[in-house]
Protein backbone atom coordinates (compact mmCIF):
# COMPACT_ATOMS: atom_id res chain seq x y z
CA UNK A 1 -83.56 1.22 17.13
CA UNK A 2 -83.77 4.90 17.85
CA UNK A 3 -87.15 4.63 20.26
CA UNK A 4 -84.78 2.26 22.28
CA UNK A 5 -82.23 4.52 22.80
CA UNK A 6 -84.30 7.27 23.63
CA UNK A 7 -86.05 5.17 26.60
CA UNK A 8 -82.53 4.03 27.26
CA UNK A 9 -81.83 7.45 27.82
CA UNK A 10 -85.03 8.38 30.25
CA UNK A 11 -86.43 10.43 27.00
CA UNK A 12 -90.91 9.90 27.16
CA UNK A 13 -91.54 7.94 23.87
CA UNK A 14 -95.12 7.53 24.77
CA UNK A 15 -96.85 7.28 21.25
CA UNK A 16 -94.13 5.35 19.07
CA UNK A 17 -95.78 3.84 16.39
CA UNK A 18 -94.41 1.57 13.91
CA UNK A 19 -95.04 0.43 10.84
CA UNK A 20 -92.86 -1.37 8.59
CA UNK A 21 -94.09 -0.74 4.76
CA UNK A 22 -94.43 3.36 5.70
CA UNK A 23 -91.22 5.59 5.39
CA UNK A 24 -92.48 8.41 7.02
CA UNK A 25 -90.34 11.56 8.62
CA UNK A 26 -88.82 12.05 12.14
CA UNK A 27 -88.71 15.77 13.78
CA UNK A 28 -87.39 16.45 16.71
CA UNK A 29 -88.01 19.40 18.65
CA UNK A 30 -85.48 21.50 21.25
CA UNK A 31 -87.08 23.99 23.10
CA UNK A 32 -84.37 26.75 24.14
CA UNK A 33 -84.31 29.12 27.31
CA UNK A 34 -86.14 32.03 26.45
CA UNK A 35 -89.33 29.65 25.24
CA UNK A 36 -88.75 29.22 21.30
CA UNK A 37 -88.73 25.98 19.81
CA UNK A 38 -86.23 24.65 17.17
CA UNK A 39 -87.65 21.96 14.23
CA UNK A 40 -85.43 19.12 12.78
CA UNK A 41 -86.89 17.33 9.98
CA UNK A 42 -85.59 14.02 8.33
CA UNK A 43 -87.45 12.58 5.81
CA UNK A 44 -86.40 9.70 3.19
CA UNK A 45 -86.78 11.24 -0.50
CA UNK A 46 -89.49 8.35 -1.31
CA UNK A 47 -91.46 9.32 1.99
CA UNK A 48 -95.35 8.73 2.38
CA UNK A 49 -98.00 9.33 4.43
CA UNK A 50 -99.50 6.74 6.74
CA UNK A 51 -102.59 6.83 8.66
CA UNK A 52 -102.50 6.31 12.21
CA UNK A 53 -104.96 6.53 14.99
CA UNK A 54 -103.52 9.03 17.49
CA UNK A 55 -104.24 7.63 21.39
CA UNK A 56 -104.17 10.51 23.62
């Protein structure tokens, strides 16, 4: 599973959530040198929403 090879690879998952009946879309986010960001988005055609309480 992805969130296990991030941890595997000392990356702060703090957050995951799963849920099995949601397809829902990953982004990941590289920040370069000068302070800009660059967005990744992957998202299964038949992707939905799903509501999730955000612990902060």
């Amino acid at each position: 599973m992805l969130s296990d090879v991030l941890k595997q690879n000392n990356v702060d998952n703090f957050g995951d959530c799963f849920d099995s009946t949601a397809r829902t879309t990953l982004t990941l986010v590289t920040p370069s040198a000068e302070g800009e960001s660059e967005f990744m988005f992957f998202r299964n055609p038949r992707g939905r929403f799903a509501s999730l309480r955000i612990i902060t």
